[in-house]
C-alpha atoms as a PDB file:
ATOM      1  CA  UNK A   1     -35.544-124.068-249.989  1.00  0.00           C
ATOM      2  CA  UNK A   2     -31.803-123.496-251.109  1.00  0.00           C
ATOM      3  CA  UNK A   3     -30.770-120.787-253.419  1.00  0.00           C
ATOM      4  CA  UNK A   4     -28.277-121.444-256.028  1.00  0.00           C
ATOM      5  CA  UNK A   5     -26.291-119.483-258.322  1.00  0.00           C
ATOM      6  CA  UNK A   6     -28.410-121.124-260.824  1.00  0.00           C
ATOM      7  CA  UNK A   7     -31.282-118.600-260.176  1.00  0.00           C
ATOM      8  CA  UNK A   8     -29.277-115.401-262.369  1.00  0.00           C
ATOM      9  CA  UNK A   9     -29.680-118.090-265.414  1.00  0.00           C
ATOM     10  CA  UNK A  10     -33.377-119.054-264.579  1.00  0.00           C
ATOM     11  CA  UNK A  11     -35.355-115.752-264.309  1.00  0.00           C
ATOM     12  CA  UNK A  12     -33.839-114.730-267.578  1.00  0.00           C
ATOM     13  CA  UNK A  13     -35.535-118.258-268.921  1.00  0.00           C
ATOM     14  CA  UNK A  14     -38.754-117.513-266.875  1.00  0.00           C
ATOM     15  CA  UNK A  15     -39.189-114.206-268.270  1.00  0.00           C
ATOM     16  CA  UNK A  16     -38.634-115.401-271.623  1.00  0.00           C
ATOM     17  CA  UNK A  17     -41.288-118.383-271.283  1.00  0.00           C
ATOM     18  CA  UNK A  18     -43.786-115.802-270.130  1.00  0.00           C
ATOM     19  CA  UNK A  19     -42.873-113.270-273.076  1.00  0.00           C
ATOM     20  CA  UNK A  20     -43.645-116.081-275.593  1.00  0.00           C
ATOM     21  CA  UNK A  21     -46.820-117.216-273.819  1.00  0.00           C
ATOM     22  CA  UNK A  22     -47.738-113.595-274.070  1.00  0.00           C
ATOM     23  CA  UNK A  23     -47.358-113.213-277.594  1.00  0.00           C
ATOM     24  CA  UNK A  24     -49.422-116.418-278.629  1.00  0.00           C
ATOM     25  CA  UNK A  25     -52.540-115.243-276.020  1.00  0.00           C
ATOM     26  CA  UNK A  26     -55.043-113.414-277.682  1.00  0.00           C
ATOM     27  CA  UNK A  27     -56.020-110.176-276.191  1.00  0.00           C
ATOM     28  CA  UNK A  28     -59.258-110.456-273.639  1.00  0.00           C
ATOM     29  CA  UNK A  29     -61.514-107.685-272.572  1.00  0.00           C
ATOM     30  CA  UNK A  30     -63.128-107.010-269.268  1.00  0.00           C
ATOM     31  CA  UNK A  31     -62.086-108.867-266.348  1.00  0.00           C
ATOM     32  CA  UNK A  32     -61.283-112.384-266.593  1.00  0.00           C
ATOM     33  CA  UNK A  33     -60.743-115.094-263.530  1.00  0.00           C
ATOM     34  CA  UNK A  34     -57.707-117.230-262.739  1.00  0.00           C
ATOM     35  CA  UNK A  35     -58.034-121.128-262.140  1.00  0.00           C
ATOM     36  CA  UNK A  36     -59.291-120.543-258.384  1.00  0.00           C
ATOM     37  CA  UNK A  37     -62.064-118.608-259.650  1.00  0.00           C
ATOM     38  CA  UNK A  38     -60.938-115.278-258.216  1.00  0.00           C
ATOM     39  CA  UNK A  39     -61.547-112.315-260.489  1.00  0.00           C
ATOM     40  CA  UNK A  40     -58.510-110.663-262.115  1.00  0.00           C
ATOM     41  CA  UNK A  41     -57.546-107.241-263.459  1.00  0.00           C
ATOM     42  CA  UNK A  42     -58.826-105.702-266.894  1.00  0.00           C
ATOM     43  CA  UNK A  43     -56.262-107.457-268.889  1.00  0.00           C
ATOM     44  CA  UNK A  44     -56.441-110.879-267.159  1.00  0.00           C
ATOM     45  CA  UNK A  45     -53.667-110.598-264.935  1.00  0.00           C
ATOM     46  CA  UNK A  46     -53.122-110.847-261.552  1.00  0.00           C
ATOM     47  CA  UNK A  47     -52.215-107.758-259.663  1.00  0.00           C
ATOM     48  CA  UNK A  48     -49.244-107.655-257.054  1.00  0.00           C
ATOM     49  CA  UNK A  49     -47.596-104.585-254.766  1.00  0.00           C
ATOM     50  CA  UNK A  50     -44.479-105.343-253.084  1.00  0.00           C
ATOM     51  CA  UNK A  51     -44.156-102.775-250.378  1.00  0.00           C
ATOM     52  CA  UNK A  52     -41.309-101.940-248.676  1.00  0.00           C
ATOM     53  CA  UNK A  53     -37.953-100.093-248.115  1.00  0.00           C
ATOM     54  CA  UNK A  54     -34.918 -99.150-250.087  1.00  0.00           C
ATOM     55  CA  UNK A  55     -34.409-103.082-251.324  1.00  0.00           C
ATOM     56  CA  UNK A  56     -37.755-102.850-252.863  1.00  0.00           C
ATOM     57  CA  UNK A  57     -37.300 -98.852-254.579  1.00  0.00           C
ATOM     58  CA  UNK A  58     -34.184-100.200-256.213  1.00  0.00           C
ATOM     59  CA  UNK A  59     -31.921 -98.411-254.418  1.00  0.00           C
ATOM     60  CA  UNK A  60     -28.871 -99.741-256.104  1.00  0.00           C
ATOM     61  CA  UNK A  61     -29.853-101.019-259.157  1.00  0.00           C
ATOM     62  CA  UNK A  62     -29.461 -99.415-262.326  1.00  0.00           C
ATOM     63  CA  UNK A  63     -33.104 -98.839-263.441  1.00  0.00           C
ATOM     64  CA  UNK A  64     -36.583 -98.646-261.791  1.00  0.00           C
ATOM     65  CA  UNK A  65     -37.324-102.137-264.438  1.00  0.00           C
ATOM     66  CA  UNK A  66     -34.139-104.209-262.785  1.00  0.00           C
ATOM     67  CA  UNK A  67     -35.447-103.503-259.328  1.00  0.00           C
ATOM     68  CA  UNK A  68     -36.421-107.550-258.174  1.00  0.00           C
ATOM     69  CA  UNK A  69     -39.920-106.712-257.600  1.00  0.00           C
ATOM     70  CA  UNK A  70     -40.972-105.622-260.892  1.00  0.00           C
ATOM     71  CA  UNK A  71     -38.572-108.851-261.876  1.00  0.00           C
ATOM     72  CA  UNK A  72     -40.524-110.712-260.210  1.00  0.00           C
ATOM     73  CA  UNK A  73     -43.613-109.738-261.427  1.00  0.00           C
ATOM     74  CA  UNK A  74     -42.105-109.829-264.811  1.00  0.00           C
ATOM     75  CA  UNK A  75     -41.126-114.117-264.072  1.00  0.00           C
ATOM     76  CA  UNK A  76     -44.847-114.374-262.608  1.00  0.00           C
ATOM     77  CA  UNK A  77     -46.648-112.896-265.489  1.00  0.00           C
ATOM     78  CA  UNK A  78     -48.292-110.595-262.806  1.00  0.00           C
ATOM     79  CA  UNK A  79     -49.385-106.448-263.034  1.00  0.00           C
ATOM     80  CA  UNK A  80     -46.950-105.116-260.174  1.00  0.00           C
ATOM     81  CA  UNK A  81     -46.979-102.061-258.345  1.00  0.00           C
ATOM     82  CA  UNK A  82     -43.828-101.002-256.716  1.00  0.00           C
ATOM     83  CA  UNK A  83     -44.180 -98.793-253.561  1.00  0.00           C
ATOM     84  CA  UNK A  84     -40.738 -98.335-251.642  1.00  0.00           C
ATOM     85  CA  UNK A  85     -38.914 -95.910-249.982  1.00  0.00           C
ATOM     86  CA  UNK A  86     -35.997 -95.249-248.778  1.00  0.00           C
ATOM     87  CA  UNK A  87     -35.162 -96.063-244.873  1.00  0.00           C
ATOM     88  CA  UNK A  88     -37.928 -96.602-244.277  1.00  0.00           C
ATOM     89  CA  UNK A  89     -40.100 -99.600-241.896  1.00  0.00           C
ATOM     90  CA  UNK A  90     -42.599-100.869-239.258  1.00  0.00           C
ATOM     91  CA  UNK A  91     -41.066 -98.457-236.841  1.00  0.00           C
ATOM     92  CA  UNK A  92     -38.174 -96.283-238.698  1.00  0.00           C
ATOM     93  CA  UNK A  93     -39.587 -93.436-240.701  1.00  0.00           C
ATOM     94  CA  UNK A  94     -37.810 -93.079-244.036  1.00  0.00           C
ATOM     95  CA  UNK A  95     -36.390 -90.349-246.406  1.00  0.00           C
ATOM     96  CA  UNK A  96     -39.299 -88.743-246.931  1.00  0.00           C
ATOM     97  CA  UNK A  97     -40.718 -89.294-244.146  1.00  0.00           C
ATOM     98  CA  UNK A  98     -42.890 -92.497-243.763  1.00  0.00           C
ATOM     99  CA  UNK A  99     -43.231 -95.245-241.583  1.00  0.00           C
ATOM    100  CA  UNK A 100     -44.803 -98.277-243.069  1.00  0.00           C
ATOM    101  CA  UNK A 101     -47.708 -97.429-241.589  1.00  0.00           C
ATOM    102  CA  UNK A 102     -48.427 -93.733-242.831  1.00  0.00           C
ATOM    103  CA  UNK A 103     -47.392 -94.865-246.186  1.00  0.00           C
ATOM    104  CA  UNK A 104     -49.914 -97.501-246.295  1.00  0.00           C
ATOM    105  CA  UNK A 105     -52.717 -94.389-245.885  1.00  0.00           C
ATOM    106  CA  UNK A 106     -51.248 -93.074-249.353  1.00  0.00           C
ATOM    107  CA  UNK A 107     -52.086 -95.570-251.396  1.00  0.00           C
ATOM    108  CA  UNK A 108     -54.577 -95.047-253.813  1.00  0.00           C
ATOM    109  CA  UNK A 109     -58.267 -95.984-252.725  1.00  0.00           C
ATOM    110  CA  UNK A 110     -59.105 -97.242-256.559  1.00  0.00           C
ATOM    111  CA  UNK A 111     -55.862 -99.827-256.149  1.00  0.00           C
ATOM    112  CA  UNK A 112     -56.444-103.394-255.294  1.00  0.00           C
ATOM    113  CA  UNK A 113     -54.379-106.234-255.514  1.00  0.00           C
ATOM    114  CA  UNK A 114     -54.158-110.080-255.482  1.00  0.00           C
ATOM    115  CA  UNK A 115     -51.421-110.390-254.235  1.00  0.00           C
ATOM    116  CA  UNK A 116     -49.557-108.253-251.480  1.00  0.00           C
ATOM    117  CA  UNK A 117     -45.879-108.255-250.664  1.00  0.00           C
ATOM    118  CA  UNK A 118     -44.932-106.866-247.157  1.00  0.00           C
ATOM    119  CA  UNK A 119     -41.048-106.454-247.282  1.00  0.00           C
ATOM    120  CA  UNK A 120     -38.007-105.820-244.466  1.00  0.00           C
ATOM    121  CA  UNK A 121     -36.618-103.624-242.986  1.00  0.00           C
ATOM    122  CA  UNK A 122     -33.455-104.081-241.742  1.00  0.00           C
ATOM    123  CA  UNK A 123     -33.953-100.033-241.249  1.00  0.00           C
ATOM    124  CA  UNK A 124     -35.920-100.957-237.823  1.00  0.00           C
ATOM    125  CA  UNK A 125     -32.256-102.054-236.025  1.00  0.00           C
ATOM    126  CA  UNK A 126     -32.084 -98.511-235.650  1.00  0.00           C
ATOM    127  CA  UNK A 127     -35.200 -98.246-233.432  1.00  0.00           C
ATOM    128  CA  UNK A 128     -35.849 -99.908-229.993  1.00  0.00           C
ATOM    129  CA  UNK A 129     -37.686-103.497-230.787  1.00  0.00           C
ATOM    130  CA  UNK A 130     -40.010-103.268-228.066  1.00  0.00           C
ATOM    131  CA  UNK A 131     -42.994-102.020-230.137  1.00  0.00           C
ATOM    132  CA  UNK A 132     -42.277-103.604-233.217  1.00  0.00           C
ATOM    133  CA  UNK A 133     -44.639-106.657-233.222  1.00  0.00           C
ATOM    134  CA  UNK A 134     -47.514-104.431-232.503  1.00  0.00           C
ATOM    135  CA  UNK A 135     -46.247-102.152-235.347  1.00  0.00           C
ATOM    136  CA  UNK A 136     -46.285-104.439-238.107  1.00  0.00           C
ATOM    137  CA  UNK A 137     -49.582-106.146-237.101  1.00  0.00           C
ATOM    138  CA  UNK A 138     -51.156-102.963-237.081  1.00  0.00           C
ATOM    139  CA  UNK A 139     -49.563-102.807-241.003  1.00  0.00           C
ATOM    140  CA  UNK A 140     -50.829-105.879-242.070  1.00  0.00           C
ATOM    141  CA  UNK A 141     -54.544-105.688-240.193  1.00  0.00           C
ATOM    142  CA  UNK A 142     -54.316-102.535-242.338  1.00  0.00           C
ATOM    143  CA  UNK A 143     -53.267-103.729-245.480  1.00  0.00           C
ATOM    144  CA  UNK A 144     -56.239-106.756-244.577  1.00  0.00           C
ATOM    145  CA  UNK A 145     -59.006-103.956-243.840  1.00  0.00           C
ATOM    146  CA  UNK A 146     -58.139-102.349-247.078  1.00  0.00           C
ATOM    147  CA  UNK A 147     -57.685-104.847-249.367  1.00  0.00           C
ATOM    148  CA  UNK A 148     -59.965-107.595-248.072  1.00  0.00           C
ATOM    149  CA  UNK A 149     -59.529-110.132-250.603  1.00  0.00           C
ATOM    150  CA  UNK A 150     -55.932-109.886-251.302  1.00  0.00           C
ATOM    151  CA  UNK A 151     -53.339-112.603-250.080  1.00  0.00           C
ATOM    152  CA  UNK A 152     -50.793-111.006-247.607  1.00  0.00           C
ATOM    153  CA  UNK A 153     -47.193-112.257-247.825  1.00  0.00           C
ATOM    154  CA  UNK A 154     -44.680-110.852-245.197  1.00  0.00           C
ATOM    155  CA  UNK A 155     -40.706-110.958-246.270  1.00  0.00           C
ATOM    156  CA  UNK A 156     -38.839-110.450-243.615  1.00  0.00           C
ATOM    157  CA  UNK A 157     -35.294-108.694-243.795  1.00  0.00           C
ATOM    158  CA  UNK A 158     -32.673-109.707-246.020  1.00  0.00           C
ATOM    159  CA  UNK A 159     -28.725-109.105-244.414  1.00  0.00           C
ATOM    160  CA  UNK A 160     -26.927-106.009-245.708  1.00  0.00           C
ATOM    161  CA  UNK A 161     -23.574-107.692-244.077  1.00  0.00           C
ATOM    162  CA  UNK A 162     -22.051-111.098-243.506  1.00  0.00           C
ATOM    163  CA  UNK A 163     -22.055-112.020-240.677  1.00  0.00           C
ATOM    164  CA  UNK A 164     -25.990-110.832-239.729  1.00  0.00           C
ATOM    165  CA  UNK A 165     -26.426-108.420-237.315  1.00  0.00           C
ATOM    166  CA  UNK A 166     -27.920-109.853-234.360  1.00  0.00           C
ATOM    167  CA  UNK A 167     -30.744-107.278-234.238  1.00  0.00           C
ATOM    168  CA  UNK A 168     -31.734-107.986-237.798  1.00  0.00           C
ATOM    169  CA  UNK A 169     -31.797-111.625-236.385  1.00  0.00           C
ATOM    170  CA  UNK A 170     -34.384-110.344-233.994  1.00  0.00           C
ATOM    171  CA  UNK A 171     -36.669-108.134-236.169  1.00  0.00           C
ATOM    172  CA  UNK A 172     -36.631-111.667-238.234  1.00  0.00           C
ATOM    173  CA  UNK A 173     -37.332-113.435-234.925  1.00  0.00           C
ATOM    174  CA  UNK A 174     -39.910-111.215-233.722  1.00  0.00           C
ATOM    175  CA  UNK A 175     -41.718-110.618-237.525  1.00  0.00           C
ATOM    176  CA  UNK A 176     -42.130-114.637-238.156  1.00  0.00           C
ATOM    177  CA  UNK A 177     -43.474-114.999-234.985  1.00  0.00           C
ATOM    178  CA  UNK A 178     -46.157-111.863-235.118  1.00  0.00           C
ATOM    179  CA  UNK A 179     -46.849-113.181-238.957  1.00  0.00           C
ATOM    180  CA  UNK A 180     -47.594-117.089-237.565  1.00  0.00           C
ATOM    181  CA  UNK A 181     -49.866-115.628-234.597  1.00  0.00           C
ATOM    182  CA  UNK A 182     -51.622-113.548-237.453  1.00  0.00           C
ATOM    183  CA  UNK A 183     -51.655-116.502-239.839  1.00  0.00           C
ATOM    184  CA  UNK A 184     -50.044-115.226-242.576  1.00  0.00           C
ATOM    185  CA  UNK A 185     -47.580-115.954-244.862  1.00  0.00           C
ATOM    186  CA  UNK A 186     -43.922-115.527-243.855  1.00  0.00           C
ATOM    187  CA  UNK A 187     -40.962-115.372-246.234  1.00  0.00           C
ATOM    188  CA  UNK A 188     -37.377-115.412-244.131  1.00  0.00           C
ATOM    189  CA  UNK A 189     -34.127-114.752-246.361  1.00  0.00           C
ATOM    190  CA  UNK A 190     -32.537-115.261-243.229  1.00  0.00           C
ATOM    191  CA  UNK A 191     -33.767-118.920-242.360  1.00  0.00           C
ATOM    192  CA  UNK A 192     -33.425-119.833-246.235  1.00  0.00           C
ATOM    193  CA  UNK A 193     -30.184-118.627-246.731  1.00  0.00           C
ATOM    194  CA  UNK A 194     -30.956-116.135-249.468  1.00  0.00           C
ATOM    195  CA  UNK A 195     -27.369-114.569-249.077  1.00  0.00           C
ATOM    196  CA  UNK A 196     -24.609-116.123-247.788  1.00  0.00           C
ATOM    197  CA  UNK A 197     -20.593-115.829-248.163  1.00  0.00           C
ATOM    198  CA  UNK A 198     -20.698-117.852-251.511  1.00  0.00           C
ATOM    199  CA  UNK A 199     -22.973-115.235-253.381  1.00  0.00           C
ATOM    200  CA  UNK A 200     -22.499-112.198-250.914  1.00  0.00           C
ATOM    201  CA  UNK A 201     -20.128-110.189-253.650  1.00  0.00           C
ATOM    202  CA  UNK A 202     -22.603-111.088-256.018  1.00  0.00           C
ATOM    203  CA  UNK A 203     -25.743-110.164-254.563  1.00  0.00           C
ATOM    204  CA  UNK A 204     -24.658-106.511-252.615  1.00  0.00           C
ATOM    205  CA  UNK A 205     -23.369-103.609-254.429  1.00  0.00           C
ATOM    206  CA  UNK A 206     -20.521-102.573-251.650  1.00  0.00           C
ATOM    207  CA  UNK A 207     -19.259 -99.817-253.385  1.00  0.00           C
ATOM    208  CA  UNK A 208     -19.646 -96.246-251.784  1.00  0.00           C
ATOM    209  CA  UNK A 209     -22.968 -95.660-254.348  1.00  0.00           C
ATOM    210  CA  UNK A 210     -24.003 -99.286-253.534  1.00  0.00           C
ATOM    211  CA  UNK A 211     -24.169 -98.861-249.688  1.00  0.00           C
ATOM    212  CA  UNK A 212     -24.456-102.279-249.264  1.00  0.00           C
ATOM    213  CA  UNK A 213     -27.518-103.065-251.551  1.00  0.00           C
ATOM    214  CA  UNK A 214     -28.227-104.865-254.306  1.00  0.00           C
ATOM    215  CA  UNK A 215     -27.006-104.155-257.253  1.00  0.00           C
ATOM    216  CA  UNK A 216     -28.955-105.315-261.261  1.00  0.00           C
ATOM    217  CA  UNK A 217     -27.325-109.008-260.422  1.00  0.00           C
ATOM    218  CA  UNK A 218     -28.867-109.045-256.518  1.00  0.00           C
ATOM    219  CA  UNK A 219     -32.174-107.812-257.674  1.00  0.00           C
ATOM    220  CA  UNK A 220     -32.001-110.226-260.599  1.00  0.00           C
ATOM    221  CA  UNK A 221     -31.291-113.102-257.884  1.00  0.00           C
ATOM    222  CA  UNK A 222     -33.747-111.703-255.522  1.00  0.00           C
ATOM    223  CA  UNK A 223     -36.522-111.332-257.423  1.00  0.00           C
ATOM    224  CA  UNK A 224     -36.158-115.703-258.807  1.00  0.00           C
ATOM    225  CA  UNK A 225     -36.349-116.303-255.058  1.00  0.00           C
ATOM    226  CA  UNK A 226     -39.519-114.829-254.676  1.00  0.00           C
ATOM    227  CA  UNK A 227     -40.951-115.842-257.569  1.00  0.00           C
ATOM    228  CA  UNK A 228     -40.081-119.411-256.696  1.00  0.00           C
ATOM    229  CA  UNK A 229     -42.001-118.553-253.492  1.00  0.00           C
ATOM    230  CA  UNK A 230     -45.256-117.132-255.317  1.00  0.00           C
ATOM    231  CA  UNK A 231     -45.188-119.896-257.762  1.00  0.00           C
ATOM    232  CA  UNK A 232     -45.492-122.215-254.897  1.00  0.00           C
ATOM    233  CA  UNK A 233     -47.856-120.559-252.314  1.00  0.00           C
ATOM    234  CA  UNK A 234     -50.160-119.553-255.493  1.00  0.00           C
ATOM    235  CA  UNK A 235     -49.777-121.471-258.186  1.00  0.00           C
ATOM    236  CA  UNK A 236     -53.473-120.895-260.109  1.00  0.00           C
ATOM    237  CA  UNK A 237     -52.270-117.185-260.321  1.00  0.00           C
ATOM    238  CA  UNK A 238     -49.049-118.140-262.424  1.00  0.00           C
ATOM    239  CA  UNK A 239     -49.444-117.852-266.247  1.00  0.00           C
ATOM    240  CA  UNK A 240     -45.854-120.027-266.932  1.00  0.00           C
ATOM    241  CA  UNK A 241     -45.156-121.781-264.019  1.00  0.00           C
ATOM    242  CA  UNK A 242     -41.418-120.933-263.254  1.00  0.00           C
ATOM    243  CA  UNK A 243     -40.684-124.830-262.344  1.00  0.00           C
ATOM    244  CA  UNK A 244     -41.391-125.426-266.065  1.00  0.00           C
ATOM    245  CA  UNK A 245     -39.052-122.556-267.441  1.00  0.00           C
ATOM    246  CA  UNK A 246     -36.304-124.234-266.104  1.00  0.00           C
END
């Protein structure tokens, strides 16, 4: 779907729509289920962890609430764990340490999710591609072992720089093709233009702090893309649906 510089203008109205439906809900106790019959957290909402690298921890953006996936959980009405870290991916191990997959053996055994979010990572350019298929279906098998009943989303790598590097072309190659022979879910900010020379300067913080990451107005941006996505792939787990914020 295209993106549009109208999205800065319509998470701020999505947000809003959900803060107001908030207000007039009355509190509920226990656990509660959404309009597909699945049951939800304590407080009725759905719970979603976006996983991934330094896009995801906020690298660049001003404040661990402007990152875009607690944005977007924000827009969805959604409970949202954050868990990213810095360099790291399927293959690449990170600043302190991880790969995707030893960080997925972290996470707390009482969690569980709805809704999972699998994102990047650009940082596996810096690794040989061979083995990366087999690397991030071993994550996501994982992530389905552990939390059976959640719904898996993969988001493939967003570009750092215009023009796209051609081997962040092929980690988005190689992850949509791994995610369709799995059968999951694939999001590709590549294929749907997420950022492009008309909202590049907008979107990446290029300043020496920045690094070429998003700054408050990319996450902002970001996080209405994938909240447009959620909406659409789930829309029973939605408490405003964003369509009608607009």
């Amino acid at each position: 779907m295209p993106r549009t510089a109208a999205r800065l203008a319509v998470l701020a109205a999505t947000v809003a729509a959900v803060a107001a439906t908030a207000a007039c809900s009355p509190a509920g106790n226990g656990a509660t289920a959404a309009a597909d019959g699945r049951e939800l957290s304590e407080d009725g909402s759905p719970a979603l962890l976006v996983f991934g690298d330094s896009w995801t921890n906020g690298m660049a953006a001003t404040s661990a609430e402007n990152r875009y996936a607690a944005l977007t959980g924000e827009a969805l009405g959604w409970k949202t764990t954050v868990d990213g870290e810095n360099g790291s991916g399927y293959l690449h191990e990170g600043s302190a340490g991880g790969t995707y997959g030893s960080r997925l053996a972290r996470l707390a055994a009482t969690d569980d999710f709805d809704v999972i979010v699998i994102q990047g990572s650009i940082n596996d350019r810096k690794d040989a591609l061979a083995g990366l298929d087999g690397a991030a279906e071993a994550v996501w098998d994982g992530f389905a072992e552990r939390f059976p009943d959640a719904e898996i989303v993969v988001l493939g790598p967003a570009p750092h720089v215009l023009p796209v590097e051609e081997k962040i072309e092929r980690i988005d190659e190689i992850l949509a093709r791994a995610a369709a022979t799995d059968g999951l879910t694939y999001i590709s900010p590549l294929a749907d233009d997420w950022i492009t020379p008309a909202n590049y300067d907008t979107v990446i913080d290029t300043s020496e702090q920045g690094a070429n990451h998003p700054g408050d107005a990319g996450h902002a941006y970001l996080a209405e893309a994938l909240a447009d996505d959620l909406a659409a792939l789930f829309p029973d787990l939605v408490a405003v649906p964003v369509e009608a914020a607009r």
